[in-house]
PDB file of N, CA and C in Angstrom:
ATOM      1  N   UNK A   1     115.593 120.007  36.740  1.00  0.00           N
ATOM      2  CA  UNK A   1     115.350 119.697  35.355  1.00  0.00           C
ATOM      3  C   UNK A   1     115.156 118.186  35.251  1.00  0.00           C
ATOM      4  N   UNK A   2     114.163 117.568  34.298  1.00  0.00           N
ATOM      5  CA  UNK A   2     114.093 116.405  34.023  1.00  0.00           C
ATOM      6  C   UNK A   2     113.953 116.184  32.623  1.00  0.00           C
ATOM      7  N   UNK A   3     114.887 115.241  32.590  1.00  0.00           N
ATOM      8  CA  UNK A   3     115.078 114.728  31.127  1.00  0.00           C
ATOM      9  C   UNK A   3     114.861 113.007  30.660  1.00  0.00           C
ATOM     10  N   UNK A   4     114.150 113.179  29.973  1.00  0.00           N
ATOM     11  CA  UNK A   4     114.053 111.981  29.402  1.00  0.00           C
ATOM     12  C   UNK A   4     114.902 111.062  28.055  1.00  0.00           C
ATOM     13  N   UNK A   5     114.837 109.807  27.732  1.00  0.00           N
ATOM     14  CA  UNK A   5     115.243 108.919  26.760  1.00  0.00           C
ATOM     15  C   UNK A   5     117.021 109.561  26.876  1.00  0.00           C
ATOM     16  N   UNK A   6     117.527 109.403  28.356  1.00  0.00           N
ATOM     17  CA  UNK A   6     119.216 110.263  28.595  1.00  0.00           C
ATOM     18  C   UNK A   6     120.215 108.772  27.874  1.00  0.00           C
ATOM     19  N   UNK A   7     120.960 109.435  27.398  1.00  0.00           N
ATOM     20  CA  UNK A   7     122.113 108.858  27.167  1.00  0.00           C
ATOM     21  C   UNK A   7     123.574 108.890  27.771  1.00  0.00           C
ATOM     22  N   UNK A   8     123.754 108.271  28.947  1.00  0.00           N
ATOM     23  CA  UNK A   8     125.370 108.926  29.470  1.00  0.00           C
ATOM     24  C   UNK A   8     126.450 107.747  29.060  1.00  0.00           C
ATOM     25  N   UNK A   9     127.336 108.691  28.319  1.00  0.00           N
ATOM     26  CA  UNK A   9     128.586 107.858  27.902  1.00  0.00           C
ATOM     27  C   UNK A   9     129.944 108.517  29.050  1.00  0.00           C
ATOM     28  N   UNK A  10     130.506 107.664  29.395  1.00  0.00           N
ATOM     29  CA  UNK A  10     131.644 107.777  30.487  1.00  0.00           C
ATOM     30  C   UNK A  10     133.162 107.120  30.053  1.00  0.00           C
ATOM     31  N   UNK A  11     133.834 108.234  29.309  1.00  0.00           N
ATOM     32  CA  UNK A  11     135.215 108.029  28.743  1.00  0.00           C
ATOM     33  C   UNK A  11     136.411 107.571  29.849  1.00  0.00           C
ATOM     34  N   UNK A  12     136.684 106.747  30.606  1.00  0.00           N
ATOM     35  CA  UNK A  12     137.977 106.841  31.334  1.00  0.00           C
ATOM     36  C   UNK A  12     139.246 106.420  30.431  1.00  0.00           C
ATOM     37  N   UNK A  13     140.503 106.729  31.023  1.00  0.00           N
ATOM     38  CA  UNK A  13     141.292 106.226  30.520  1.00  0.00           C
ATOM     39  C   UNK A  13     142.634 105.731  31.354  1.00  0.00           C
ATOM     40  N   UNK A  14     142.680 104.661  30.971  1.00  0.00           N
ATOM     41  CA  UNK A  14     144.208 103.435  31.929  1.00  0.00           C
ATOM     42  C   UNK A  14     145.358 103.840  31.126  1.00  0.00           C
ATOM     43  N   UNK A  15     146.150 104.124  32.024  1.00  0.00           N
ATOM     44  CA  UNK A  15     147.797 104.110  30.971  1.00  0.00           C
ATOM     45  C   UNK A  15     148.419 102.534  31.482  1.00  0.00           C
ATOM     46  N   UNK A  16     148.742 102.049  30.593  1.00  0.00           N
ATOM     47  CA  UNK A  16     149.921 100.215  30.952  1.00  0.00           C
ATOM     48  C   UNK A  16     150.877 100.907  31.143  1.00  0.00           C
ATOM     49  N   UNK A  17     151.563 100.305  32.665  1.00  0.00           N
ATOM     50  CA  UNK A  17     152.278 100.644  33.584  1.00  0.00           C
ATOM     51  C   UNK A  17     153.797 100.236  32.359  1.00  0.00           C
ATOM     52  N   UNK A  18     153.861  98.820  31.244  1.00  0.00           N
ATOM     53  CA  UNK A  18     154.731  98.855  30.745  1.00  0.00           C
ATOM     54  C   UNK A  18     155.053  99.579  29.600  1.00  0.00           C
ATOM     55  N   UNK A  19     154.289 100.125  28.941  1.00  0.00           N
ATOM     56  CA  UNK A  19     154.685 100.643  27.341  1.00  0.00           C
ATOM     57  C   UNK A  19     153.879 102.258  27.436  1.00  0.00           C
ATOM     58  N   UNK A  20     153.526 102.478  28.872  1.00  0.00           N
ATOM     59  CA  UNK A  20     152.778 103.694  28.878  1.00  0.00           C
ATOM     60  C   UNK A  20     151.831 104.158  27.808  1.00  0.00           C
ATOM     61  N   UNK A  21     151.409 103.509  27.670  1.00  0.00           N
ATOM     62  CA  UNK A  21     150.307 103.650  26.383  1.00  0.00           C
ATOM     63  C   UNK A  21     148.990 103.968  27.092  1.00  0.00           C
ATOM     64  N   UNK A  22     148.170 105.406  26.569  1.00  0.00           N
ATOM     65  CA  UNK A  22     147.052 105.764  26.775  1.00  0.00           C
ATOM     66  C   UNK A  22     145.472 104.160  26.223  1.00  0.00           C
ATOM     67  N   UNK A  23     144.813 103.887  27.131  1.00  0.00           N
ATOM     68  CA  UNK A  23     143.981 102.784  26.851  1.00  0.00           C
ATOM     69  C   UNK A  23     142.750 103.746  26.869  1.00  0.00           C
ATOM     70  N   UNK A  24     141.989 103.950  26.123  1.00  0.00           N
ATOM     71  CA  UNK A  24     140.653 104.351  26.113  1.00  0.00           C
ATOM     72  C   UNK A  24     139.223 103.406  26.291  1.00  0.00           C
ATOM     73  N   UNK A  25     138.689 103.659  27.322  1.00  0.00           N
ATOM     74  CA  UNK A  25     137.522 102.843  27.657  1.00  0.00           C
ATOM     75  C   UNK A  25     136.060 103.407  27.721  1.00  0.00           C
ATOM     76  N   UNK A  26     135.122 103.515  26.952  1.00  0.00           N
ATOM     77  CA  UNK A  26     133.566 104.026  26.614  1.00  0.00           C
ATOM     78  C   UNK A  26     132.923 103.255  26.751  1.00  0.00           C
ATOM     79  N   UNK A  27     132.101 103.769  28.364  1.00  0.00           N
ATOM     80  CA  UNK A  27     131.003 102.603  28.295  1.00  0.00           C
ATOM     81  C   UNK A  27     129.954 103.687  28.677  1.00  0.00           C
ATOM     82  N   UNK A  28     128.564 103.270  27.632  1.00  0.00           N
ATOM     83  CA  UNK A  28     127.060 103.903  27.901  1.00  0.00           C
ATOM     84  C   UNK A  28     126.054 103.275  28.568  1.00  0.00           C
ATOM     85  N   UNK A  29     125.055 104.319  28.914  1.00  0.00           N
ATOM     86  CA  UNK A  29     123.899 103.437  29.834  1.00  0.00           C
ATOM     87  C   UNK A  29     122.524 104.257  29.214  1.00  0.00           C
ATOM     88  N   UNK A  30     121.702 103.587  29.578  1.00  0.00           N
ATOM     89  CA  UNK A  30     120.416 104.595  28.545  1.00  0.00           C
ATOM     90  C   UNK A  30     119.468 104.620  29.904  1.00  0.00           C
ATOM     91  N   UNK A  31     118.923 105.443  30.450  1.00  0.00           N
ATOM     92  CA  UNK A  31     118.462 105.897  31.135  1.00  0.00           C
ATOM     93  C   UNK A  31     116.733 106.421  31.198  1.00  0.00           C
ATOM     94  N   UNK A  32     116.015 106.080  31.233  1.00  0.00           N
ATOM     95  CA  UNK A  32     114.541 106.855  30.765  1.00  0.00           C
ATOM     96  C   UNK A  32     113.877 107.578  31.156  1.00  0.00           C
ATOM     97  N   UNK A  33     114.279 108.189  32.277  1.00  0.00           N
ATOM     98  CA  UNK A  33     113.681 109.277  33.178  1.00  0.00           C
ATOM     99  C   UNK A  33     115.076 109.729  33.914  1.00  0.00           C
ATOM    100  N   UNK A  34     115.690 111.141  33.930  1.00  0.00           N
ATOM    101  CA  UNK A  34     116.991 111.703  34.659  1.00  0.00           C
ATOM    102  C   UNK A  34     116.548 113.068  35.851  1.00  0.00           C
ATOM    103  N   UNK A  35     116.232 112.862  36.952  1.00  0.00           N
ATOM    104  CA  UNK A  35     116.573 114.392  37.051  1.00  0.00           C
ATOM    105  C   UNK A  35     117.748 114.844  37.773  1.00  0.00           C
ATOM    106  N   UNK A  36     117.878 116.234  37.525  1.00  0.00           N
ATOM    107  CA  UNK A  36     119.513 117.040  37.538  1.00  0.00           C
ATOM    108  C   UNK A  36     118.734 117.570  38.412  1.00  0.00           C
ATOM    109  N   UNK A  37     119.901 117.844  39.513  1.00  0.00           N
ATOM    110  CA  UNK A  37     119.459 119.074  41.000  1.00  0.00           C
ATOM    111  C   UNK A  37     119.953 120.197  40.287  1.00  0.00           C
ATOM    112  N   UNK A  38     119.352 121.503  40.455  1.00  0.00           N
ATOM    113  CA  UNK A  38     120.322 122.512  40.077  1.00  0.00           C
ATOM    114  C   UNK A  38     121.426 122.905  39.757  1.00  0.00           C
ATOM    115  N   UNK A  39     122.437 122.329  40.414  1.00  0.00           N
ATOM    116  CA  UNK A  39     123.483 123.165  41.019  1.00  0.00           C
ATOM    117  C   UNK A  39     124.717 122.012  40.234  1.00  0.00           C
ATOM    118  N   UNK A  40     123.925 120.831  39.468  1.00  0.00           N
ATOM    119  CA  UNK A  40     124.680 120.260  38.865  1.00  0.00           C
ATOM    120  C   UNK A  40     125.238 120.700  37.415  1.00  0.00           C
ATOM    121  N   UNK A  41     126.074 120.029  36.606  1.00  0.00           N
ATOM    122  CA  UNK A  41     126.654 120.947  35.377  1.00  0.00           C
ATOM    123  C   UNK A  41     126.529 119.591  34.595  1.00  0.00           C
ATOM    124  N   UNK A  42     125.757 120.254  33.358  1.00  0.00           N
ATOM    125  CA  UNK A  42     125.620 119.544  32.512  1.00  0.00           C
ATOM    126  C   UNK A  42     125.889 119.628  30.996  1.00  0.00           C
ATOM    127  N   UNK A  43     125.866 118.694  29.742  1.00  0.00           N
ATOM    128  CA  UNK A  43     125.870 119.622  28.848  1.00  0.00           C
ATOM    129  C   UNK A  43     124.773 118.460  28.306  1.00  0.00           C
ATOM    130  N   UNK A  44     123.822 119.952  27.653  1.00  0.00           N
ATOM    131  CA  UNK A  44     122.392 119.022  26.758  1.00  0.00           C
ATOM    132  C   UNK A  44     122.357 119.180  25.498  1.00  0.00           C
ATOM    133  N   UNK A  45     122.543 118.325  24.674  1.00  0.00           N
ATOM    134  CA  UNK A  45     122.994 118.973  23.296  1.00  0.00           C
ATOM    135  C   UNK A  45     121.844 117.707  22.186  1.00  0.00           C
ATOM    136  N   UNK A  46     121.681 118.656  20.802  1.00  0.00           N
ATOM    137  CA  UNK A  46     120.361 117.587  20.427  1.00  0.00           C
ATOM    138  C   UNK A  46     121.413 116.707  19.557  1.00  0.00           C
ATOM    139  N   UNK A  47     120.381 115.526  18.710  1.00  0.00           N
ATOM    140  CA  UNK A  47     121.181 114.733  18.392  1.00  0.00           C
ATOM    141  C   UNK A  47     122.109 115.226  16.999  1.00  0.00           C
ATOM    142  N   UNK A  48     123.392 114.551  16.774  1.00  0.00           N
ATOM    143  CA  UNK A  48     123.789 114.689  15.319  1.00  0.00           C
ATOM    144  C   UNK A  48     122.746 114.340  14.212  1.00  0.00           C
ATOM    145  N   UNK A  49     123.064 115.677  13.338  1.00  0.00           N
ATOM    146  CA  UNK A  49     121.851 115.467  12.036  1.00  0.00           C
ATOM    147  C   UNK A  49     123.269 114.449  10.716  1.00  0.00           C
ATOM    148  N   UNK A  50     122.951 113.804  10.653  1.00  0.00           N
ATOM    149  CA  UNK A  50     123.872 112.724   9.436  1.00  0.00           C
ATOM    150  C   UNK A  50     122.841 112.717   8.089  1.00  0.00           C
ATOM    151  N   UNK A  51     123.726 113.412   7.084  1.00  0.00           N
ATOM    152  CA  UNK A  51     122.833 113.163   5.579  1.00  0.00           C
ATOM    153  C   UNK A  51     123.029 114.538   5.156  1.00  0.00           C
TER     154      UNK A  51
END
């Protein structure tokens, strides 16, 4: 499959070793041509409609 104008956002998350607190980190990359081998898992979803 090939997809174009891709958007991948990549959520990790750090816990601080002192106050154990969950840190959330989102970083995106925009991509303009993707292709997926088969056997990979994806999810393709269209954009949010707002209004």
């Amino acid at each position: 499959m090939i997809l174009g104008d891709v958007e991948e956002t990549v959520t990790t998350v750090e816990i601080d070793e002192e106050t154990y607190e969950e840190i959330y980190k989102s970083t995106k990359r925009n991509i303009p041509m993707l292709f997926v081998r088969g056997d990979g898992v994806v999810l393709v979803a269209p954009p949010l409609r707002v209004g």
